[in-house]
Protein backbone atom coordinates (compact mmCIF):
# COMPACT_ATOMS: atom_id res chain seq x y z
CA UNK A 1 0.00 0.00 0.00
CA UNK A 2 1.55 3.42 -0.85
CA UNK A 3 1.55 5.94 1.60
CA UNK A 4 1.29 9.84 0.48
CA UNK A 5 3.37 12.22 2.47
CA UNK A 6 1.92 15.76 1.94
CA UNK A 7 3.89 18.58 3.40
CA UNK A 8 0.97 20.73 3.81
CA UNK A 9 0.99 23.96 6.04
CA UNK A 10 -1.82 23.99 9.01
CA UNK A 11 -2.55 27.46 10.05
CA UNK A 12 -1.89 27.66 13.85
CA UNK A 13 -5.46 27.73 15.69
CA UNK A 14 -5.98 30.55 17.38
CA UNK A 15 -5.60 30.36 20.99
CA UNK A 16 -8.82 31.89 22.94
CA UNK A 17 -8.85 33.67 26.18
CA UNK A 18 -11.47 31.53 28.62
CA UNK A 19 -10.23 30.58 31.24
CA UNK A 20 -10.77 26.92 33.19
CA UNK A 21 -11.32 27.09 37.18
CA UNK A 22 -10.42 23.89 38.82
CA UNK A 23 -11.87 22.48 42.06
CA UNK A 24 -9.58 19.94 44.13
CA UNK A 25 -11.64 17.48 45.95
CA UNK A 26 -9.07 16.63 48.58
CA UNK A 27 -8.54 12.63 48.77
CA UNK A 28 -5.79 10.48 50.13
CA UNK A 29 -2.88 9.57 47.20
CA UNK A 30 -1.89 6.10 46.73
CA UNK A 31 0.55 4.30 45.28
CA UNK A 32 -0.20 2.50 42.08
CA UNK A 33 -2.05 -0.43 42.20
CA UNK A 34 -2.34 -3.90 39.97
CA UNK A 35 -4.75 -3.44 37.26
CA UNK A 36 -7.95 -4.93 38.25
CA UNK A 37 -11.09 -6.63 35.80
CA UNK A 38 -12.36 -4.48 33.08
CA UNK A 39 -15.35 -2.04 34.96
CA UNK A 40 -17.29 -2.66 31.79
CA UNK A 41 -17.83 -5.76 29.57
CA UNK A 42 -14.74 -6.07 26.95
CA UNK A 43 -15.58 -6.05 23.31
CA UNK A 44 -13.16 -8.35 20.69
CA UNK A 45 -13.47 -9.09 17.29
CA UNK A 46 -14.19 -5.65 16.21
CA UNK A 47 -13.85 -4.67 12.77
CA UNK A 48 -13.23 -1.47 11.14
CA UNK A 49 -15.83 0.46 8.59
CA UNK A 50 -13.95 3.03 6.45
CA UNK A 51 -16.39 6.15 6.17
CA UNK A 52 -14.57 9.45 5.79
CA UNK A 53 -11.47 10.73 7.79
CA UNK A 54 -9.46 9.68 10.72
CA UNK A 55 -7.77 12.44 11.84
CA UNK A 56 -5.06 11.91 14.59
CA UNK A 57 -3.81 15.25 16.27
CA UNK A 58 -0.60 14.87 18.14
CA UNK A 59 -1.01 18.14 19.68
CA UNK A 60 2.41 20.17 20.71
CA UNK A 61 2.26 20.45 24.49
CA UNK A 62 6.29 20.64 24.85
CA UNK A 63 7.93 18.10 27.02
CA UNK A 64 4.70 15.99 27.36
CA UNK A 65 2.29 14.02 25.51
CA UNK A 66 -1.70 14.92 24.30
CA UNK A 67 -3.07 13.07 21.08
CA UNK A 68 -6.42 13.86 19.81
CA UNK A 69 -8.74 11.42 17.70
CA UNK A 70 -11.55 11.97 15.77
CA UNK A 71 -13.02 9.13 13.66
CA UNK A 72 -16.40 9.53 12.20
CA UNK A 73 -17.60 12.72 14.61
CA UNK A 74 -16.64 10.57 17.67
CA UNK A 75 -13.49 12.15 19.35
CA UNK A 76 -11.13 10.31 22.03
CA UNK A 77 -8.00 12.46 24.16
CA UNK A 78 -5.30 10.34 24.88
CA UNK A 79 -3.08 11.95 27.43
CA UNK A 80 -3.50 15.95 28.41
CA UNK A 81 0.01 17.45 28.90
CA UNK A 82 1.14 19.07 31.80
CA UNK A 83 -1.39 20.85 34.28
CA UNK A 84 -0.46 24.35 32.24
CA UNK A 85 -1.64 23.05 29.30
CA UNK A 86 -5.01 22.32 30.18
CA UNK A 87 -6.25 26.03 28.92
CA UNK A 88 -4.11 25.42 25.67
CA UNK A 89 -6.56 22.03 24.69
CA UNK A 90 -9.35 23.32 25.93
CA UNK A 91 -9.07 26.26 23.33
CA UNK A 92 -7.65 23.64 20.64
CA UNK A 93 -10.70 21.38 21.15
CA UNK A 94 -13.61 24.44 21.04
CA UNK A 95 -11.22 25.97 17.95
CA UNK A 96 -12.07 22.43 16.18
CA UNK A 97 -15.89 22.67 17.44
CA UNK A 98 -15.76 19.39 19.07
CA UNK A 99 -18.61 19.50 22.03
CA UNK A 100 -18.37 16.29 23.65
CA UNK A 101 -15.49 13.43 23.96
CA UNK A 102 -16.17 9.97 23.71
CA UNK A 103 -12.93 8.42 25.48
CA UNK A 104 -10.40 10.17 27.44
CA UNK A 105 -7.54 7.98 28.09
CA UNK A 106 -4.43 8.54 30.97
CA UNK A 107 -1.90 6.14 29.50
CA UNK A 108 -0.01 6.26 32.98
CA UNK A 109 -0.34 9.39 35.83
CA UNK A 110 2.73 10.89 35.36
CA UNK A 111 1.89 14.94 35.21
CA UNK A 112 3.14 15.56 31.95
CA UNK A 113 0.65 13.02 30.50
CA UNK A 114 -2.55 13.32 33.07
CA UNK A 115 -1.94 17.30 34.11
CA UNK A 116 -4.77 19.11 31.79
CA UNK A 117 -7.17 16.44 31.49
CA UNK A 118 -8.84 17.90 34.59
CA UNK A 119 -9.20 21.26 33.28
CA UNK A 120 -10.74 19.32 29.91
CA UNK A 121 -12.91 17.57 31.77
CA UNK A 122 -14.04 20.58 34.04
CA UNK A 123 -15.44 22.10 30.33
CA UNK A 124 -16.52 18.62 27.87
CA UNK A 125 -18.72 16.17 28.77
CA UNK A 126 -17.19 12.65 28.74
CA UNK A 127 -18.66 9.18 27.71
CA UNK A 128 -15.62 6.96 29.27
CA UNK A 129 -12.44 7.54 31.17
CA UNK A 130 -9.28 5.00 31.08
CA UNK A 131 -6.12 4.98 33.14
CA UNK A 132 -3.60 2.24 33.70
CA UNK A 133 -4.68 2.15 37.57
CA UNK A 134 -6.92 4.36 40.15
CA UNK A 135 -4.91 5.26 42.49
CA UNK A 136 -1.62 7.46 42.52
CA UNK A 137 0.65 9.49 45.10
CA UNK A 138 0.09 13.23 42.95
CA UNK A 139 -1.94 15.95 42.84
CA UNK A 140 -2.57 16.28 39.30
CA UNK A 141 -4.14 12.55 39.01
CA UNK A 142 -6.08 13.35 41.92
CA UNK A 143 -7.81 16.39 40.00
CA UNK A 144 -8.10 13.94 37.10
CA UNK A 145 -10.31 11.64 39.30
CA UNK A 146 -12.40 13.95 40.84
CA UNK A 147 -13.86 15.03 37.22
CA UNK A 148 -13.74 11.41 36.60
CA UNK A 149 -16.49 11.32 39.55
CA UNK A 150 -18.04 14.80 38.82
CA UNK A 151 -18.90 13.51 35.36
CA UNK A 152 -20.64 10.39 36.86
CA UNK A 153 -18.31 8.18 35.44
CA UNK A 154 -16.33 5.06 36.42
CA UNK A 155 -12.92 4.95 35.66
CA UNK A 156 -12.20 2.18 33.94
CA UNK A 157 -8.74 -0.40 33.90
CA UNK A 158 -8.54 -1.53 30.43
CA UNK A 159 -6.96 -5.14 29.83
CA UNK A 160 -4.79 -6.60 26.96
CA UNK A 161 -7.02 -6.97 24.25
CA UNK A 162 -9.74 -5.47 24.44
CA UNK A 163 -11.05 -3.15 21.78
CA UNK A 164 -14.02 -0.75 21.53
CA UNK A 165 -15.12 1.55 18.17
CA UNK A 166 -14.51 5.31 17.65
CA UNK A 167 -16.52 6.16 14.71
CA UNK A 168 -15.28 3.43 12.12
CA UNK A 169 -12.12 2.90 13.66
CA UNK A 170 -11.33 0.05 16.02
CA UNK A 171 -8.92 0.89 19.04
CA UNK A 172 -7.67 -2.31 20.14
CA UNK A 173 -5.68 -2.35 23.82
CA UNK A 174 -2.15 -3.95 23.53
CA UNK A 175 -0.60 -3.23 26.93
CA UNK A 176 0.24 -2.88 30.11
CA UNK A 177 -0.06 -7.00 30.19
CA UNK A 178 2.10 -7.04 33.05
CA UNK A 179 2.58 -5.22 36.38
CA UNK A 180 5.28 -3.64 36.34
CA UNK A 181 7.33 -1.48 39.32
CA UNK A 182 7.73 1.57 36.80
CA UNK A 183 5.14 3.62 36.15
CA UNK A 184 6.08 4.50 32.32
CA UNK A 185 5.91 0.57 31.95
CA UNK A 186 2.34 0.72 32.68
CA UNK A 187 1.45 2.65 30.09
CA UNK A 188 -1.67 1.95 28.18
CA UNK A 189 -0.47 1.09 24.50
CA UNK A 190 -3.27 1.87 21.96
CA UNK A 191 -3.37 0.41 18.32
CA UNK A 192 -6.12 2.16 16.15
CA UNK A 193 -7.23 0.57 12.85
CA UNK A 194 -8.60 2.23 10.05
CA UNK A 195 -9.38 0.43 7.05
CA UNK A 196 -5.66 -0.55 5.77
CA UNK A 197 -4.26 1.79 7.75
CA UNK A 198 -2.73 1.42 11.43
CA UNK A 199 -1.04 3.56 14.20
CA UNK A 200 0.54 2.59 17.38
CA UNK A 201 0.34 5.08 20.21
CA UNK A 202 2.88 3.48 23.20
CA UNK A 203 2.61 6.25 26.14
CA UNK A 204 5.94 6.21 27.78
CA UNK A 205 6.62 2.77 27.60
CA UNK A 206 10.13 1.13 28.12
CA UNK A 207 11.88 -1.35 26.38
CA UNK A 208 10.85 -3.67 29.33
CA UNK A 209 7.25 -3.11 28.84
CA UNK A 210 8.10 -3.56 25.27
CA UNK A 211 9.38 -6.66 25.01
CA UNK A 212 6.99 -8.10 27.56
CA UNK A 213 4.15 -6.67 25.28
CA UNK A 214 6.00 -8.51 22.21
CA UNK A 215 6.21 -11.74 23.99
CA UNK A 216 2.16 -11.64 25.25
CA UNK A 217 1.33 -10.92 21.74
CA UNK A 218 3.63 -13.32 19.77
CA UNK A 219 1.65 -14.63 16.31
CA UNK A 220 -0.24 -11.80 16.21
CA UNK A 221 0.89 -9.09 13.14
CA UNK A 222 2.37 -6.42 14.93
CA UNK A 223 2.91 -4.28 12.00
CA UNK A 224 1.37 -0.44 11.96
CA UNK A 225 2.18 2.50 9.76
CA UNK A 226 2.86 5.16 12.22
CA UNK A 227 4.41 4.66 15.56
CA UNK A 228 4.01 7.47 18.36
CA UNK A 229 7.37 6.73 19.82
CA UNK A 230 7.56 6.40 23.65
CA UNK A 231 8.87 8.36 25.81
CA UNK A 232 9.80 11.51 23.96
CA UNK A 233 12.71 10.01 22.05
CA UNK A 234 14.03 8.39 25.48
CA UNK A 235 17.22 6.34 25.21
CA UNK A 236 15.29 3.54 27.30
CA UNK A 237 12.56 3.36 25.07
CA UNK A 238 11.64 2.14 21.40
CA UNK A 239 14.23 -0.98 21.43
CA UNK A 240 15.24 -2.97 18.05
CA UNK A 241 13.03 -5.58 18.29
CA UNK A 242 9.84 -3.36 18.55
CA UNK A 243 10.68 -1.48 15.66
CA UNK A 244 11.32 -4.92 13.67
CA UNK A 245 8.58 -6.07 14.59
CA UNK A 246 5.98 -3.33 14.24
CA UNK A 247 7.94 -2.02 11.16
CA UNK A 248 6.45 1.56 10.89
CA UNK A 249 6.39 4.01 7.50
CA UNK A 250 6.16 7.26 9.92
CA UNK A 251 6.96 7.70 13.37
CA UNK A 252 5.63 10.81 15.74
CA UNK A 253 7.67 12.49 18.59
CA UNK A 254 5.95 14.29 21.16
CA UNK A 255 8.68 16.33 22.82
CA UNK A 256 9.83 19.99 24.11
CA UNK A 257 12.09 22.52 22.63
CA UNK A 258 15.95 22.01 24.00
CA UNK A 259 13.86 19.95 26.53
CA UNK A 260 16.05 19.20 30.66
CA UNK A 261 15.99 15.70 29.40
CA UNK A 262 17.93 15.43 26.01
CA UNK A 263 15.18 14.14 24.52
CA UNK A 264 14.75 12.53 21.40
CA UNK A 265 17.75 10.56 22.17
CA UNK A 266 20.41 10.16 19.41
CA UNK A 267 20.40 6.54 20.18
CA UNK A 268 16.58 6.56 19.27
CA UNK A 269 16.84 9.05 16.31
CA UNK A 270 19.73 6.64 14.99
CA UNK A 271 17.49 3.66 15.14
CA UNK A 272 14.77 5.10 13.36
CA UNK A 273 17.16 6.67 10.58
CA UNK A 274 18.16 3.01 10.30
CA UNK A 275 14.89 2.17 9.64
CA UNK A 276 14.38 4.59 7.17
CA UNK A 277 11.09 5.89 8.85
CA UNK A 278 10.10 9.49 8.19
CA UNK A 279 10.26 10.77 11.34
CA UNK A 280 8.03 14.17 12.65
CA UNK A 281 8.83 15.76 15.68
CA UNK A 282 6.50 18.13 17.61
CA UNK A 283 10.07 20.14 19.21
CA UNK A 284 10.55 21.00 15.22
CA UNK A 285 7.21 21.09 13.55
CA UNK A 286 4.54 22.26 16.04
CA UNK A 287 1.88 20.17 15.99
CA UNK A 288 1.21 16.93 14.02
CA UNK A 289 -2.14 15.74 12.25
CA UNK A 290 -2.20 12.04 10.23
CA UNK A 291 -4.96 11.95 8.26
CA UNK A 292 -6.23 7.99 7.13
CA UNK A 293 -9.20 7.79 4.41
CA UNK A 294 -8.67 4.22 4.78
CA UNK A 295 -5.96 3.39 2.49
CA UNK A 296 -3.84 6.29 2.57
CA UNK A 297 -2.19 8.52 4.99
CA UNK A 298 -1.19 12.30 4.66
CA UNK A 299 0.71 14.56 7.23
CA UNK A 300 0.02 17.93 7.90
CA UNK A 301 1.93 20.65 10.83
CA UNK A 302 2.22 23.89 11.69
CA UNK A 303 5.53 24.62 10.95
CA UNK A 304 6.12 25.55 7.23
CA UNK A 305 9.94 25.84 7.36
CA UNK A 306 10.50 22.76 8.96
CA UNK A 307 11.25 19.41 6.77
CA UNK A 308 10.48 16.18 8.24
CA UNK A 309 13.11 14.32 6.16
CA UNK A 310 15.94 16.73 7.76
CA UNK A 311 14.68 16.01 11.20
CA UNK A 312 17.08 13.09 11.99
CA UNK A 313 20.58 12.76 12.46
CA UNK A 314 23.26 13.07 9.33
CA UNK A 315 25.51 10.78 10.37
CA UNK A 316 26.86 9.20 7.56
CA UNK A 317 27.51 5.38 9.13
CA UNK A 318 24.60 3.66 10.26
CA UNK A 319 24.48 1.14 13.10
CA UNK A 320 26.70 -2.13 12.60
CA UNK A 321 25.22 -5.58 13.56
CA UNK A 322 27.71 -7.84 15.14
CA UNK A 323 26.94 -11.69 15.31
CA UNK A 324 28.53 -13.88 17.31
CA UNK A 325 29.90 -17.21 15.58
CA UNK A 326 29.58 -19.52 18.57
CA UNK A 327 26.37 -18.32 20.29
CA UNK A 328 24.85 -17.18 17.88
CA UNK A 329 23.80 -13.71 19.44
CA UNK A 330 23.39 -10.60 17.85
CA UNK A 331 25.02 -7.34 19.13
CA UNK A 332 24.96 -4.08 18.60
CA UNK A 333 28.42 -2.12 17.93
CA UNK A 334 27.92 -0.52 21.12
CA UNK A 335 27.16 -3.25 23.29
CA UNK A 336 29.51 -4.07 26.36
CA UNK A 337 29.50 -7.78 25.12
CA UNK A 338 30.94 -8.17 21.76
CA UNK A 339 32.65 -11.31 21.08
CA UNK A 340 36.27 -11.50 20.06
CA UNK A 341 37.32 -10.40 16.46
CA UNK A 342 37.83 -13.66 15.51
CA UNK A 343 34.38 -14.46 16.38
CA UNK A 344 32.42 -12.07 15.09
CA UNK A 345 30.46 -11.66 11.81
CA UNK A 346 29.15 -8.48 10.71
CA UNK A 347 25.77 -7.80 9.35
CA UNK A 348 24.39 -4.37 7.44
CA UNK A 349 20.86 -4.59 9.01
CA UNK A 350 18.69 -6.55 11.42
CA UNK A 351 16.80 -8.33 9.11
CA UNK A 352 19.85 -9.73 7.46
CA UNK A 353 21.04 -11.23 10.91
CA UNK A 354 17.56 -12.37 11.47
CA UNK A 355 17.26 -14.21 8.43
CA UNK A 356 20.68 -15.85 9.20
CA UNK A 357 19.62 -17.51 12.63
CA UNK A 358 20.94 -15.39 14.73
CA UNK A 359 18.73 -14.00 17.96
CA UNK A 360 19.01 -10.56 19.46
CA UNK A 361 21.14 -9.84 22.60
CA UNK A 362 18.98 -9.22 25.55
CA UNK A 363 21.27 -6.42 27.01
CA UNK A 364 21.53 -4.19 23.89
CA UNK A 365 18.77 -4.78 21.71
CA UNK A 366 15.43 -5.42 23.91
């Protein structure tokens, strides 16, 4: 399927000037907790019906993450920035005359991902609300939960595999499918599909998370064509073997200008240059809309003078696979545990080592 990549100006929305009060209802934080039975009956076995547009929003909200999608007039908000940008999506989401959400979706209650979904939910009426647990030591997921409960809703702990319709689309949950002691690891990985099309939205997952998620899911086709990369371009996230096996066109960056954290990596940017995946970045283009009719996707962004295809390092070696003879692992060039010269074989790309027997090392490439 060919894929058309539009570089197509969107005129920056106009930013109005209401402003959102917030009431705390003061409860008692937790830490997080296991993920419990779905609060609702599961749906599987959902299929897609292509009628119009999917439009998926990855909204520029700096160092943090907000994604909006809108499939057939039904509208979900995955992740809400920080707690300063609750005014900003507010004012995005009455700019693009949505009224009411459908879903609104905490991948994990870090502040930078659950901080303005309170002041979203203070102004839109909300059908469901997802996190990855109910309970969490902070302030900000507190005020998430008490519009949660304001709304009359339930907050609801998704399971692996379950799936539920936005408009034609079907939004099928991949992870957590472990507990794990890191919070990023429980985020709550989303796969929407849309006719022949596909996306992948991973929260901050880590590699951990990652290849536990691989492993639950083994047989099934993993393969999308755009991949919201976790973590902002973290070193720790978006490992070899998830990018083999989800094999991405496009990938999407949520992350802040000349950000504390260094993020996107250069480790990560390598791996996706070695990929050759067309890579946009929210630090460099403002924000991000993919646009799916079904067969084809477009990109649009705000940023005119910005190219994605100049976005990623220029380094002019790629990454060098390193086998080992004997064991037959495969390293990275970088890894601590590269075999002797004499027992090493090179290889120009993963899929040539693959196809050759050899099995990725579990330090350097999980």
């Amino acid at each position: 399927m060919k894929k058309l990549l539009s570089a197509l100006l969107v005129l920056s929305l106009l930013l109005c000037g209401c402003s959102v009060q917030i009431t705390i209802d003061p409860g008692v934080s937790a830490q997080p907790t296991t993920p419990t039975a779905p609060t609702e009956p599961a749906q599987t076995g959902l299929t897609s019906e292509v009628n119009g547009d999917l439009q998926i929003h990855f909204i520029d909200v700096g160092q943090a993450d907000s994604i909006l999608v809108d499939c057939g007039g039904e509208v979900m908000l995955v992740d809400g920035g920080n707690v300063g940008d609750g005014q900003l999506l507010v004012s995005y989401l009455e700019q693009l005359g949505i009224e009411e959400l459908e879903y609104v979706i905490n991948t994990h209650p870090h502040e930078d991902h659950v901080g303005g979904l309170a002041a979203v939910m203070a102004v839109f009426p909300t059908k469901h609300a997802y996190s990855s647990m109910n309970n969490y030591g902070s302030k900000a997921f507190d005020n998430f939960l008490y519009y949660v409960d304001q709304q009359g809703l339930q907050l609801h702990i998704p399971l692996a595999n379950e799936q539920f319709s936005l408009g034609g689309a079907v939004v099928t949950v991949l992870g957590p499918v472990f507990t794990y002691p890191e919070v990023n690891d429980m985020s709550i990985v989303l796969r929407i599909d849309y006719g022949e099309t596909s996306f992948l939205l991973t929260g901050d997952m880590e590699r951990n998370a990652e290849e536990g998620m691989l492993n639950y899911h083994k047989g099934k086709d993993m393969k999308v064509d755009v991949l919201k990369v976790g973590h902002h371009g973290s070193s720790t996230s978006t490992g070899y073997l998830l990018l083999h096996e989800t094999d991405p066109e496009y990938a999407v960056i949520s992350v802040g200008t000349d950000n504390d954290y260094g993020h996107p990596n250069e480790e990560t940017l390598s791996k996706l240059r070695d990929a050759d995946i067309t890579t946009f970045r929210t630090d460099k283009l403002g924000t991000v809309i993919a646009t799916s009719d079904g067969s084809q996707i477009t990109f649009t962004w705000n940023n005119q003078s910005a190219d994605p295809d100049n976005l990623l390092p220029n380094e002019a070696a790629k990454a060098t696979f390193i086998g080992n003879v004997n064991s037959k692992k495969l390293h990275t060039d970088a890894c601590a545990s590269l075999p002797k010269e004499s027992n090493r074989v090179y290889f120009d790309s993963l899929e040539e080592a693959l196809a050759e027997g050899y099995t990725p090392c579990d330090s350097c490439m999980n």
